[in-house]
PDB file of N, CA and C in Angstrom:
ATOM      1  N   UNK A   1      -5.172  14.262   4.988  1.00  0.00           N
ATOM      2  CA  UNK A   1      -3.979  13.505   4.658  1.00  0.00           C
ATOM      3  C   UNK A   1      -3.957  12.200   5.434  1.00  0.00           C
ATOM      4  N   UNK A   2      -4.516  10.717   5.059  1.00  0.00           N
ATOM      5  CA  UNK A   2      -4.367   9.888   5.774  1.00  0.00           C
ATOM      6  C   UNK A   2      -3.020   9.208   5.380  1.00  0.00           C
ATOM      7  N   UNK A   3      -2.227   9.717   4.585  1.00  0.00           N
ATOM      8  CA  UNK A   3      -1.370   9.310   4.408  1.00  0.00           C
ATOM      9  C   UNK A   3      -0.471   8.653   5.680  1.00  0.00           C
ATOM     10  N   UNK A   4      -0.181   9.959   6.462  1.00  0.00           N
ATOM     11  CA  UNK A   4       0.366   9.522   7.901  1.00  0.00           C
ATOM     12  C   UNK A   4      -0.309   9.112   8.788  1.00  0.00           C
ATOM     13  N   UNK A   5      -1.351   9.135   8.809  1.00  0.00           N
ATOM     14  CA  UNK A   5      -1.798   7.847   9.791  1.00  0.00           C
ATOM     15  C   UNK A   5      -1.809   5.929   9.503  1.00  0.00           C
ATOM     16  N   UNK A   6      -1.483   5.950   8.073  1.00  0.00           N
ATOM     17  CA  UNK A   6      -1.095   4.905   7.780  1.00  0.00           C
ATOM     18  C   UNK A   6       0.102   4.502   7.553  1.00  0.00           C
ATOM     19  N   UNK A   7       1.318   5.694   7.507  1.00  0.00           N
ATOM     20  CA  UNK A   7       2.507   5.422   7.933  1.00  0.00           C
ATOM     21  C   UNK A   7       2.553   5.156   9.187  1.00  0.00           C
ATOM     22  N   UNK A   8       1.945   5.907   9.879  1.00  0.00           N
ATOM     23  CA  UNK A   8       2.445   5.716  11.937  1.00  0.00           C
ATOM     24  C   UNK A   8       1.616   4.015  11.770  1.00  0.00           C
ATOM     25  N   UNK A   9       0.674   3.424  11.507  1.00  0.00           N
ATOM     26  CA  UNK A   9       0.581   1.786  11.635  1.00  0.00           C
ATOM     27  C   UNK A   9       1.269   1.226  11.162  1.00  0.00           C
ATOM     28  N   UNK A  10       1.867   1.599  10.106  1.00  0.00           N
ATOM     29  CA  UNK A  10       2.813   0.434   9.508  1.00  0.00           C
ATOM     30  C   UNK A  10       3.867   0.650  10.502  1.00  0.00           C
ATOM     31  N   UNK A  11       4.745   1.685  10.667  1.00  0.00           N
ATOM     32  CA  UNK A  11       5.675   1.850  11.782  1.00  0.00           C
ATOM     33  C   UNK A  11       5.814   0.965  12.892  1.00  0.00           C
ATOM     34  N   UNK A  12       4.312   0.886  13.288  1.00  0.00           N
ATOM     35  CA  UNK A  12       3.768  -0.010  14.234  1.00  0.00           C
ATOM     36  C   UNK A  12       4.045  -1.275  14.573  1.00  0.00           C
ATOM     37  N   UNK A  13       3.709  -1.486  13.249  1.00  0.00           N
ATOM     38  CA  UNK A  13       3.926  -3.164  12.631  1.00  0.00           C
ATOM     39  C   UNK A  13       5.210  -3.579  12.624  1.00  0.00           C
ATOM     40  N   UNK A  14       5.937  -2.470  11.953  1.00  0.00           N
ATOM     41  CA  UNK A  14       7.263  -2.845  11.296  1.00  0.00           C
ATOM     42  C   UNK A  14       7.888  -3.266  13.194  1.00  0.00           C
ATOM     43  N   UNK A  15       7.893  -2.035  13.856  1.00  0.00           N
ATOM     44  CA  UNK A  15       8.528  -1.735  15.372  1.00  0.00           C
ATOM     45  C   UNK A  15       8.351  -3.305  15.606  1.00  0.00           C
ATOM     46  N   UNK A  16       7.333  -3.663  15.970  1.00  0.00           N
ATOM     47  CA  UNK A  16       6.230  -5.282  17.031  1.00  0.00           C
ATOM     48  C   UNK A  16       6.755  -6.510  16.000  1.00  0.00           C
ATOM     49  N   UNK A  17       7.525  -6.212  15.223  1.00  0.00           N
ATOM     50  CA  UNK A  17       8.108  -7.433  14.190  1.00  0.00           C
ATOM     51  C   UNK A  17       9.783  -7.358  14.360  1.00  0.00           C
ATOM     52  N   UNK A  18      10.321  -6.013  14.365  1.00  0.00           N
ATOM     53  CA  UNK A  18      11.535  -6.076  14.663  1.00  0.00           C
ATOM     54  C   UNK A  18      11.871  -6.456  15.895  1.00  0.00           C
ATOM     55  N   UNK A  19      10.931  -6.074  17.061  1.00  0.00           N
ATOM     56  CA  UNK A  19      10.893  -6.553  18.305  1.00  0.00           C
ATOM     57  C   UNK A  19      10.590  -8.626  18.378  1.00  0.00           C
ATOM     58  N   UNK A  20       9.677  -8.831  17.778  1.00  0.00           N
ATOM     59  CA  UNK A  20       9.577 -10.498  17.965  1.00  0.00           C
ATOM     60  C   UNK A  20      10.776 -10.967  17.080  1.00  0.00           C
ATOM     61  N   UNK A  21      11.120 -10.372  16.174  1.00  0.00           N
ATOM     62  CA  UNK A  21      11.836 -11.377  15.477  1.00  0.00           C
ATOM     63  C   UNK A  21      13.728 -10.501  16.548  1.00  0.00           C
ATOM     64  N   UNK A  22      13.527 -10.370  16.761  1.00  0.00           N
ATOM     65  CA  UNK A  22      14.964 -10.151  17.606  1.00  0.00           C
ATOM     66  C   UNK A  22      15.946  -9.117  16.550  1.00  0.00           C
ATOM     67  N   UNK A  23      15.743  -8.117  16.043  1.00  0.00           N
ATOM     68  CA  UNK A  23      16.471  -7.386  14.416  1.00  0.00           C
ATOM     69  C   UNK A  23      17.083  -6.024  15.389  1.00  0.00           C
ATOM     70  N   UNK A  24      17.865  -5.981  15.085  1.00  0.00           N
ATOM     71  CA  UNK A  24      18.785  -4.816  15.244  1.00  0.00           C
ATOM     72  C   UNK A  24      18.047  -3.160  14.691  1.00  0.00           C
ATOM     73  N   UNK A  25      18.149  -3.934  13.498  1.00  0.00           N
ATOM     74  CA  UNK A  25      17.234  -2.610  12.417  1.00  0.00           C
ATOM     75  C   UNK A  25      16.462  -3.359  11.021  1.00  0.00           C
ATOM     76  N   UNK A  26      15.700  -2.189  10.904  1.00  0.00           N
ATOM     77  CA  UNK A  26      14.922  -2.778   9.974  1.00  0.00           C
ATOM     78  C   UNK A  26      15.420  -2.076   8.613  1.00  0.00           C
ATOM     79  N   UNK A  27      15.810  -2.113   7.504  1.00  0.00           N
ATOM     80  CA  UNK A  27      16.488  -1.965   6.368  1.00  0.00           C
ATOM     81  C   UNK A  27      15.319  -1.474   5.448  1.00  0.00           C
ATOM     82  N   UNK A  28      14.498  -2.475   4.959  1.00  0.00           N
ATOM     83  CA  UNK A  28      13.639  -1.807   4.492  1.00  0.00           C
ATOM     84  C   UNK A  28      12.050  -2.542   4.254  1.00  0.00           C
ATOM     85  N   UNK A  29      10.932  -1.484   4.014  1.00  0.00           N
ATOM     86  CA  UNK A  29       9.496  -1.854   3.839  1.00  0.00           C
ATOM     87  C   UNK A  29       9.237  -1.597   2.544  1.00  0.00           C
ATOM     88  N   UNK A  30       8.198  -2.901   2.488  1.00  0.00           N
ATOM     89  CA  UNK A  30       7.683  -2.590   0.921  1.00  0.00           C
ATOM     90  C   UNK A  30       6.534  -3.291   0.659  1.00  0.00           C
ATOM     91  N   UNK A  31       5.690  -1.714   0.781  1.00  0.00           N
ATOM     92  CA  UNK A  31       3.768  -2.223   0.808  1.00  0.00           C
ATOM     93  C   UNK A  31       3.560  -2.323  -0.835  1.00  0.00           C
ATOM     94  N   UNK A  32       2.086  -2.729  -0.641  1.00  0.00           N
ATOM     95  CA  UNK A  32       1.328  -2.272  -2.292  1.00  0.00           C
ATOM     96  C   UNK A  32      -0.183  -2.008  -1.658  1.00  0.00           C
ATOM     97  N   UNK A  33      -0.009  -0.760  -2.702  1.00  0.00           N
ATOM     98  CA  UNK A  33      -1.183  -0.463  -2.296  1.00  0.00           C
ATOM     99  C   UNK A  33      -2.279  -0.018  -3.605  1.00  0.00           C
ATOM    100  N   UNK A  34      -3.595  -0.040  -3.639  1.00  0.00           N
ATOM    101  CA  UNK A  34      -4.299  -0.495  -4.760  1.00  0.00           C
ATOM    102  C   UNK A  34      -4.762   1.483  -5.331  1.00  0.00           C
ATOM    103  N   UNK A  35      -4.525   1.861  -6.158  1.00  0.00           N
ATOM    104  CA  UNK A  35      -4.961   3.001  -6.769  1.00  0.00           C
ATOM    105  C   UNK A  35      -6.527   3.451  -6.410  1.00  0.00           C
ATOM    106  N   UNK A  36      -7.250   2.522  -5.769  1.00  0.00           N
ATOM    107  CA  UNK A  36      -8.612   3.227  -4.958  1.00  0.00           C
ATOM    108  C   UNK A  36      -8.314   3.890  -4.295  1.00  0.00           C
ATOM    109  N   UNK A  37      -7.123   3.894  -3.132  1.00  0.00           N
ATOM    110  CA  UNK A  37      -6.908   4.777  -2.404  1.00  0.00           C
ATOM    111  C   UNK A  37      -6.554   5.876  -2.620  1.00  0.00           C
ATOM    112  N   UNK A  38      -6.052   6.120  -3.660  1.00  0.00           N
ATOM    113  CA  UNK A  38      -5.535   7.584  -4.264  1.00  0.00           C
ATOM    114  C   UNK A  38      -4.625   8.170  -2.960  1.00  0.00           C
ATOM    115  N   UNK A  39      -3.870   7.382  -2.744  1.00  0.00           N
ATOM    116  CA  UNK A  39      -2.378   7.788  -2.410  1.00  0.00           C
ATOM    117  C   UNK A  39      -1.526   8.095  -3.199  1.00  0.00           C
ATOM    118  N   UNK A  40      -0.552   9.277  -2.686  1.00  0.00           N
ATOM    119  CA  UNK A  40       0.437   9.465  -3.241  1.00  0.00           C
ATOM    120  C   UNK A  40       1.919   9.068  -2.709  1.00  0.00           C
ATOM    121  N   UNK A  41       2.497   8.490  -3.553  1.00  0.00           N
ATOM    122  CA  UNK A  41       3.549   7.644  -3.473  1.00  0.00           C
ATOM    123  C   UNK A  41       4.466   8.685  -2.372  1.00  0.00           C
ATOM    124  N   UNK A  42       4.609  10.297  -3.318  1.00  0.00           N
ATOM    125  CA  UNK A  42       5.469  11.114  -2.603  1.00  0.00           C
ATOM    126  C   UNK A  42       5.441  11.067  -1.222  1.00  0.00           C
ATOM    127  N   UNK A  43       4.176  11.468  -0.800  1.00  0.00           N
ATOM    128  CA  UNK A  43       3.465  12.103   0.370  1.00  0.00           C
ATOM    129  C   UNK A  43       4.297  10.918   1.115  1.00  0.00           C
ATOM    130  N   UNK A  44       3.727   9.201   0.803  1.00  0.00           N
ATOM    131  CA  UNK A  44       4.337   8.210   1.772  1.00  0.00           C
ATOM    132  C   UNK A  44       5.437   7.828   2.367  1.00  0.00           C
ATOM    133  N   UNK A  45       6.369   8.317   1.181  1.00  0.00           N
ATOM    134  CA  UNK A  45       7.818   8.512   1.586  1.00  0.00           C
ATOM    135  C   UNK A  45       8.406   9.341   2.342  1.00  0.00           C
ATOM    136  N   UNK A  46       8.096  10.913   2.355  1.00  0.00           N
ATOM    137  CA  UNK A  46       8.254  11.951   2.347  1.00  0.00           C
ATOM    138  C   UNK A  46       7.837  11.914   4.213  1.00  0.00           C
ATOM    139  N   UNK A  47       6.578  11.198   4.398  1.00  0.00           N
ATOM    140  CA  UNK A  47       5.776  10.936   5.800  1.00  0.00           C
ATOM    141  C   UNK A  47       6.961  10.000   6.183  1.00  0.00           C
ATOM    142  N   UNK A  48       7.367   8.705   5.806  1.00  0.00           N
ATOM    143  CA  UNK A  48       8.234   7.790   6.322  1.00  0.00           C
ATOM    144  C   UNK A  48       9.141   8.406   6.767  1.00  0.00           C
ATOM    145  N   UNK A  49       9.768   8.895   6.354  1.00  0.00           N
ATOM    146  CA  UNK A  49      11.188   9.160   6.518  1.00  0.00           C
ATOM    147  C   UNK A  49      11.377  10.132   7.559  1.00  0.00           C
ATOM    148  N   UNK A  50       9.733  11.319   7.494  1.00  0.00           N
ATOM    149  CA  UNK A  50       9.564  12.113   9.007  1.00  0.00           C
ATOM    150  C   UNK A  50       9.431  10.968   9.898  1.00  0.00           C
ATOM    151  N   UNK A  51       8.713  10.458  10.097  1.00  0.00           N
ATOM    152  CA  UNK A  51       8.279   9.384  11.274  1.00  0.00           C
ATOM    153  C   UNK A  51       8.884   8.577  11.657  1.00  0.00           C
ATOM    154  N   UNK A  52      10.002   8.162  11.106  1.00  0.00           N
ATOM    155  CA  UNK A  52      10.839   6.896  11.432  1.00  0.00           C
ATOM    156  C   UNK A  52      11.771   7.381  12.218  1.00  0.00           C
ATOM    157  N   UNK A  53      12.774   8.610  12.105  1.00  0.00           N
ATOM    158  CA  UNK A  53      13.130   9.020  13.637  1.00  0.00           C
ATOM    159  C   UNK A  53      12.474   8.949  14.988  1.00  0.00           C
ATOM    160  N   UNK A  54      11.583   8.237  15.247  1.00  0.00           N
ATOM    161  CA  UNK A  54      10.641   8.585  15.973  1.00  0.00           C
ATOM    162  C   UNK A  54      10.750   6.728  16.805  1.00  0.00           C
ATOM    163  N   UNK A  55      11.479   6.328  15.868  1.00  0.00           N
ATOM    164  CA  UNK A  55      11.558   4.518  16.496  1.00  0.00           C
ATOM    165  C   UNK A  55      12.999   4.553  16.354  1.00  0.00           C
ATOM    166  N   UNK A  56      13.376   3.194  17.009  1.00  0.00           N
ATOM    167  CA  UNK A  56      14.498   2.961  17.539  1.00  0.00           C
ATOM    168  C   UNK A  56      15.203   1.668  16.077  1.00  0.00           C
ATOM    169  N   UNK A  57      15.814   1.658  15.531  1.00  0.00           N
ATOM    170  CA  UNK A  57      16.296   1.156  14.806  1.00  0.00           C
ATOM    171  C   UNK A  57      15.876   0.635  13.405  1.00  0.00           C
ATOM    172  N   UNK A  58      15.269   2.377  13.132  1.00  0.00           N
ATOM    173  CA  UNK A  58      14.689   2.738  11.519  1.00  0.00           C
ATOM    174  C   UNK A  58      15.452   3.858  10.974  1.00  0.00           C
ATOM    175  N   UNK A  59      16.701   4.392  11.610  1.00  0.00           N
ATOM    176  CA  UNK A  59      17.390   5.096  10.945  1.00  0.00           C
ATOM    177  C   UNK A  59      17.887   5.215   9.501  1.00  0.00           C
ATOM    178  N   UNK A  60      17.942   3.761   9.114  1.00  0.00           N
ATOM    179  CA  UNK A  60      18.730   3.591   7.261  1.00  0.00           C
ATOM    180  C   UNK A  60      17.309   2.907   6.624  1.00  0.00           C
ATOM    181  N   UNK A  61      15.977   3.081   7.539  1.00  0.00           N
ATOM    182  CA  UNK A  61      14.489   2.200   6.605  1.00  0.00           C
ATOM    183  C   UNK A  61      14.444   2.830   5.677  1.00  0.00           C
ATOM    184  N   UNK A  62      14.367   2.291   4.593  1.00  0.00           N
ATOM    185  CA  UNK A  62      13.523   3.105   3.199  1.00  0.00           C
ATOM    186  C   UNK A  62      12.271   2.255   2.693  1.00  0.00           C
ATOM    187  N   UNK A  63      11.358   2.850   2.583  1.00  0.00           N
ATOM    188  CA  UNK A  63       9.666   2.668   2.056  1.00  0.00           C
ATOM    189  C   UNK A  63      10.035   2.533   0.476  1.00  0.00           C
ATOM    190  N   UNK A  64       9.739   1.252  -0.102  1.00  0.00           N
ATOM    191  CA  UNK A  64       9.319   1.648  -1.170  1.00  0.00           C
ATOM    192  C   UNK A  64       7.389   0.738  -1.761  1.00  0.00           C
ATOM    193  N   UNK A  65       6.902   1.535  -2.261  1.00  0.00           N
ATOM    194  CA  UNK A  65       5.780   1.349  -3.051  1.00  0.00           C
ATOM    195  C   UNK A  65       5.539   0.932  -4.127  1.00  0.00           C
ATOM    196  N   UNK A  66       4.589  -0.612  -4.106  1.00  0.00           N
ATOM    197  CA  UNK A  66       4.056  -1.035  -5.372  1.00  0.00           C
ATOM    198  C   UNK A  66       2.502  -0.609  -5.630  1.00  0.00           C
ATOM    199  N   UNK A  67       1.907   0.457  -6.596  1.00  0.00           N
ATOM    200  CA  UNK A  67       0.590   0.760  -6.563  1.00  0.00           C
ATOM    201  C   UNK A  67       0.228  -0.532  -7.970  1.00  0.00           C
ATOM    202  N   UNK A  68      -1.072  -1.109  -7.160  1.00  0.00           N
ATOM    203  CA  UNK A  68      -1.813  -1.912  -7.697  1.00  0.00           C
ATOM    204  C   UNK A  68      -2.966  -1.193  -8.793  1.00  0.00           C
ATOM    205  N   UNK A  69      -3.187  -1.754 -10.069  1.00  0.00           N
ATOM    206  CA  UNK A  69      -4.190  -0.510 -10.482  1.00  0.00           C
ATOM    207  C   UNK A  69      -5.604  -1.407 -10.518  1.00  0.00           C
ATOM    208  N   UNK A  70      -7.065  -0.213 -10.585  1.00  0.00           N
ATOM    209  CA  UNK A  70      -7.955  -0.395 -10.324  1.00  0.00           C
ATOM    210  C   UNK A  70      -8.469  -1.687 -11.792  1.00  0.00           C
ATOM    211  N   UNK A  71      -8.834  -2.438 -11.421  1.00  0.00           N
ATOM    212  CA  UNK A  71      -9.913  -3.440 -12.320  1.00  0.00           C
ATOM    213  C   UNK A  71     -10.989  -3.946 -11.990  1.00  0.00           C
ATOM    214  N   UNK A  72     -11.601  -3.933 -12.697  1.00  0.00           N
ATOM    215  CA  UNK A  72     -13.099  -4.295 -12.689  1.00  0.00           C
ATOM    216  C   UNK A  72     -13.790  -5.570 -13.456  1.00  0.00           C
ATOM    217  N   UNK A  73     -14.490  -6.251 -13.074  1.00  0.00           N
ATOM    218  CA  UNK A  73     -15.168  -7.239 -13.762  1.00  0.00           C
ATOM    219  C   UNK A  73     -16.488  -6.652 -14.123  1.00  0.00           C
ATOM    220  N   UNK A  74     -17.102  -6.822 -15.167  1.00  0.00           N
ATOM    221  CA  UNK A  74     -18.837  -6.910 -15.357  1.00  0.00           C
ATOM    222  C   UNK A  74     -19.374  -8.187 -15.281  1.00  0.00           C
ATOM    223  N   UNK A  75     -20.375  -8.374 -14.383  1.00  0.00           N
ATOM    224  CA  UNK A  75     -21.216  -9.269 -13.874  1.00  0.00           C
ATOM    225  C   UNK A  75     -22.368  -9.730 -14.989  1.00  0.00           C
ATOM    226  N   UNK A  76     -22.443  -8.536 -16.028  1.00  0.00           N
ATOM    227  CA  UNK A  76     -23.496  -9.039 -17.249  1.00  0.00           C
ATOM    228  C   UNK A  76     -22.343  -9.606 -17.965  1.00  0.00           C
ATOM    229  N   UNK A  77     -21.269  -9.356 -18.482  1.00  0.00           N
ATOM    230  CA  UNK A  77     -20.687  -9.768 -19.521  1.00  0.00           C
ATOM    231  C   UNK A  77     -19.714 -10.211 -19.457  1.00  0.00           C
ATOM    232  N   UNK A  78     -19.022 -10.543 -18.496  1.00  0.00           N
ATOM    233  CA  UNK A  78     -17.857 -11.013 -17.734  1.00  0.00           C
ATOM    234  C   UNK A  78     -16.478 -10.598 -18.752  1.00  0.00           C
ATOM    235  N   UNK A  79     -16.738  -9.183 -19.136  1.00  0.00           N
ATOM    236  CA  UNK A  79     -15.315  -8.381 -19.355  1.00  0.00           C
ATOM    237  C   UNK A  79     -14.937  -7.764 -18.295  1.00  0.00           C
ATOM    238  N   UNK A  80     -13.392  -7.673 -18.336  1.00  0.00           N
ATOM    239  CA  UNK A  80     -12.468  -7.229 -16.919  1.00  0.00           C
ATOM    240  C   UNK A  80     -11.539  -6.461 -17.581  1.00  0.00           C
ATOM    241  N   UNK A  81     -11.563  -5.353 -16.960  1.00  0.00           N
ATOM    242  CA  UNK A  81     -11.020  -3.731 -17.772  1.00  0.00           C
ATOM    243  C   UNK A  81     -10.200  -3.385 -16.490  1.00  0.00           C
ATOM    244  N   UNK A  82      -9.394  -2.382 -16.720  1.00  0.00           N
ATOM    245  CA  UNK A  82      -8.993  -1.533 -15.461  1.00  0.00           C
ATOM    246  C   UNK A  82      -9.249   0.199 -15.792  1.00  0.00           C
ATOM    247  N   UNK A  83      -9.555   0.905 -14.805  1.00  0.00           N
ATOM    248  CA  UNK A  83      -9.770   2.230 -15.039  1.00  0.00           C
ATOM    249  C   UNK A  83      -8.990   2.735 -14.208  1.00  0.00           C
ATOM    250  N   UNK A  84      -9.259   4.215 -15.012  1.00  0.00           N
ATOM    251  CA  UNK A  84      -8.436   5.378 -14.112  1.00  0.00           C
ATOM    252  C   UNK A  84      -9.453   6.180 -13.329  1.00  0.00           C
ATOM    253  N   UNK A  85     -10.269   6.206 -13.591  1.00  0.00           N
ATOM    254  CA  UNK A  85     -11.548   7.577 -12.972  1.00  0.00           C
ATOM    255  C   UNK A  85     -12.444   6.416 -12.361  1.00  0.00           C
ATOM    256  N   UNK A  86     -13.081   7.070 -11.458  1.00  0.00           N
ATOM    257  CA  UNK A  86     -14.148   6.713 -10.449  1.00  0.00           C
ATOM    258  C   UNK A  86     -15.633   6.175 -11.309  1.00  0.00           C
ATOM    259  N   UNK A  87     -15.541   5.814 -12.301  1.00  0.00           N
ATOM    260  CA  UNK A  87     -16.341   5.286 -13.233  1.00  0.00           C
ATOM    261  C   UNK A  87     -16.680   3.861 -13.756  1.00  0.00           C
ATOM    262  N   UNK A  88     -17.732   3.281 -12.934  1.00  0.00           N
ATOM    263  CA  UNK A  88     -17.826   1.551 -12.750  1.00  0.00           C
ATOM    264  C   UNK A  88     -18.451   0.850 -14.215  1.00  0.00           C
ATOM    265  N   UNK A  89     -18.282   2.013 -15.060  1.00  0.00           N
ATOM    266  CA  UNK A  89     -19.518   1.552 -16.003  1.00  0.00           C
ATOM    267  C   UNK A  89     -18.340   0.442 -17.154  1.00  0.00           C
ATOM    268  N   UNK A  90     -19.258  -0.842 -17.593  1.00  0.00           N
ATOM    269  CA  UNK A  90     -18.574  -1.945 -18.576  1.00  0.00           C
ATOM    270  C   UNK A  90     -18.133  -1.172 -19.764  1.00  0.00           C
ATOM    271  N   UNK A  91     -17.040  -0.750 -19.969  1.00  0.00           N
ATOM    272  CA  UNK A  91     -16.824  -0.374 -21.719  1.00  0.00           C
ATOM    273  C   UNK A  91     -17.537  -1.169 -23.059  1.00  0.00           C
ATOM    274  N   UNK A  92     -17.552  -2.521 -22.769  1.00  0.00           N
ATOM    275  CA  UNK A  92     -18.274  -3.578 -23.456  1.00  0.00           C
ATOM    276  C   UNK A  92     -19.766  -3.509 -23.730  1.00  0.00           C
ATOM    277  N   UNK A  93     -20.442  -3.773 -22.674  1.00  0.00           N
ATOM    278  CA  UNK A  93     -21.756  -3.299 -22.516  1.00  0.00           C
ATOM    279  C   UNK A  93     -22.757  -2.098 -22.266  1.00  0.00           C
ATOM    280  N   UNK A  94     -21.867  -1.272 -21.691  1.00  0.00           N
ATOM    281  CA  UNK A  94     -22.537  -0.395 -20.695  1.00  0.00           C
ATOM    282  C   UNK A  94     -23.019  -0.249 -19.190  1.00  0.00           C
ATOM    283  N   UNK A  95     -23.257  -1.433 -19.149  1.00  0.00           N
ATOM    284  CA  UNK A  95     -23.657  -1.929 -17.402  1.00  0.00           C
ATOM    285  C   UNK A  95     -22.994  -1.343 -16.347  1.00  0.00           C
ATOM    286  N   UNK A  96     -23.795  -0.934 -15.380  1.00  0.00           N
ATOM    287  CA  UNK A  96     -22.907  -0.781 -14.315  1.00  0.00           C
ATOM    288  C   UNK A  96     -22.850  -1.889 -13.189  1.00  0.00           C
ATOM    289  N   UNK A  97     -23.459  -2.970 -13.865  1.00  0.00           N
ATOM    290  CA  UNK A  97     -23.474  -4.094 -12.923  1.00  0.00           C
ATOM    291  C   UNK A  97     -21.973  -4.671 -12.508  1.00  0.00           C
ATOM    292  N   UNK A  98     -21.275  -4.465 -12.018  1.00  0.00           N
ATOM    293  CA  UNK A  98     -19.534  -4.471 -12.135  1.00  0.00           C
ATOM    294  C   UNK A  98     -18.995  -4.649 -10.659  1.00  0.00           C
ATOM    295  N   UNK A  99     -17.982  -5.430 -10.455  1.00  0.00           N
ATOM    296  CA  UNK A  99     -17.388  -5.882  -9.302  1.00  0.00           C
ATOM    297  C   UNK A  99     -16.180  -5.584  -9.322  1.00  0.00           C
ATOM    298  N   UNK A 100     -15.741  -4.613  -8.598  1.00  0.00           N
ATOM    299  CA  UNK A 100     -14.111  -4.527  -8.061  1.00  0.00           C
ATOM    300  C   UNK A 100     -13.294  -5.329  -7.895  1.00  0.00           C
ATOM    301  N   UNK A 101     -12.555  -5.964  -8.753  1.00  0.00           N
ATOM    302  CA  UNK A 101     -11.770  -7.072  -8.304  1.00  0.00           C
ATOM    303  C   UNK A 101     -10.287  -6.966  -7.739  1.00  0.00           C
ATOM    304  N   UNK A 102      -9.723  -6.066  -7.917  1.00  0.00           N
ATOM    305  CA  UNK A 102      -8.361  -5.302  -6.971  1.00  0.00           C
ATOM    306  C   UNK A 102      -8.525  -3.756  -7.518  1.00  0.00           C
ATOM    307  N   UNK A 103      -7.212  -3.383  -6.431  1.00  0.00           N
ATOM    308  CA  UNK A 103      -6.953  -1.677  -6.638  1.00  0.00           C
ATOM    309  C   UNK A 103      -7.510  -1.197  -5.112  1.00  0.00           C
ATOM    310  N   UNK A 104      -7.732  -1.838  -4.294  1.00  0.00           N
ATOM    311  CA  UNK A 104      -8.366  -1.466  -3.391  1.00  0.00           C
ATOM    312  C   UNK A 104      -7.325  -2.044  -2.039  1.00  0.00           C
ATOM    313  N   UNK A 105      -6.297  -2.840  -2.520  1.00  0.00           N
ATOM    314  CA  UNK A 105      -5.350  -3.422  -1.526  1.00  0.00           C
ATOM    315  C   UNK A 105      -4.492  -2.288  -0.756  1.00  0.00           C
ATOM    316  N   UNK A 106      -4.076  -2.664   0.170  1.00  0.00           N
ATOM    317  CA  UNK A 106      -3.268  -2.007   1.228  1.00  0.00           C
ATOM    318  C   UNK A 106      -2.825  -2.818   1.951  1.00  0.00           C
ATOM    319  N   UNK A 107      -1.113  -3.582   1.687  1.00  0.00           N
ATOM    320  CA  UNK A 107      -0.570  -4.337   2.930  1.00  0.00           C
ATOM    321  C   UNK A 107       0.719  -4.334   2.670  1.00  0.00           C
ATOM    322  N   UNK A 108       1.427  -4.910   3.954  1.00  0.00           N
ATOM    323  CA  UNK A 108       2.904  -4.935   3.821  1.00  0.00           C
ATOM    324  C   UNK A 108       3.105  -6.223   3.076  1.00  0.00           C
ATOM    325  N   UNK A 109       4.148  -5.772   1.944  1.00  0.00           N
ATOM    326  CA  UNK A 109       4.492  -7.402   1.612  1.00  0.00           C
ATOM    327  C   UNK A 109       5.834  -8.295   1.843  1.00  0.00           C
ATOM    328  N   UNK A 110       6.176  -7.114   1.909  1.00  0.00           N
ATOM    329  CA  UNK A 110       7.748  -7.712   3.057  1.00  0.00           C
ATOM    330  C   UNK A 110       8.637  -6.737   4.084  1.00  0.00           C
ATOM    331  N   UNK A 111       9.006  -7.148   5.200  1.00  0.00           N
ATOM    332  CA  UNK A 111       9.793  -5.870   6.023  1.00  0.00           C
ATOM    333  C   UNK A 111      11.219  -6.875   5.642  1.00  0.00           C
ATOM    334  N   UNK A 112      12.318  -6.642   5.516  1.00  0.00           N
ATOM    335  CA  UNK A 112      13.804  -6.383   6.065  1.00  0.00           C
ATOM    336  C   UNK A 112      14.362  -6.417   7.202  1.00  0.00           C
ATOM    337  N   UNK A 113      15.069  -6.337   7.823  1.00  0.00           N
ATOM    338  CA  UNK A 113      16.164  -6.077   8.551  1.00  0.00           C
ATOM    339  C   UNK A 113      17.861  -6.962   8.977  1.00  0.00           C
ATOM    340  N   UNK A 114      18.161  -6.519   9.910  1.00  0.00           N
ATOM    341  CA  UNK A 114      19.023  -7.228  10.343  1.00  0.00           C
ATOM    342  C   UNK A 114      19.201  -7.524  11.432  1.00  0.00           C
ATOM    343  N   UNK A 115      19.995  -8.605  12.204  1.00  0.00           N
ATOM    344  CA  UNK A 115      20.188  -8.934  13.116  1.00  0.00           C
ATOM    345  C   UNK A 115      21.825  -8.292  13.842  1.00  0.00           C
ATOM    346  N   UNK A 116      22.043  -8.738  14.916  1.00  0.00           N
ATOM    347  CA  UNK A 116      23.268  -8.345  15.064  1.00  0.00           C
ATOM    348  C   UNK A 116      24.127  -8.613  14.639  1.00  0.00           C
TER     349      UNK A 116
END
């Protein structure tokens, strides 16, 4: 389950940002993350909401999630598809000559909070 070990960094983040920016509390986070990872949305929330008792002015945080989906370019034929399965091959051609072009992201794209 790396789920929670990538909640406890973001926590991290969120904590060392509410701290520089001077915030009372932080209201809310909201990553995206790319369908390579095969996270589950539940699990992340479900982890947040354990872990955030655990910091000092994440009591009312709520996580929410944008999943990015997987696409692909082919390098012979320069069609760009997106898939669901672990399968690099061009629908167009056949090739597996093919480049990942997102679905593979993981970042915060905005934290919240408030001040006093």
């Amino acid at each position: 389950m790396h789920e929670g070990a990538i909640i406890h960094s973001l926590l991290e983040i969120a904590k060392d940002i509410r701290i520089k920016e001077d915030l009372k509390e932080i209201t809310e986070v909201k990553i995206v993350v790319g369908k390579f990872h095969q996270i589950v949305e539940e699990v992340m929330i479900t982890n947040f909401s354990f872990m955030k008792a655990e910091y000092e002015g994440f009591e009312n945080a709520v996580l929410y999630m944008t999943e990015k989906n997987v696409s692909v370019k082919c390098e012979d034929c320069n069609h760009e598809f997106t898939i669901d399965e672990p399968i690099l091959m061009c629908p167009n051609c056949d090739s597996f000559n093919t480049e990942l072009i997102s679905g593979k992201e993981l970042y915060i794209e905005t934290i919240e909070g408030m001040k006093d």
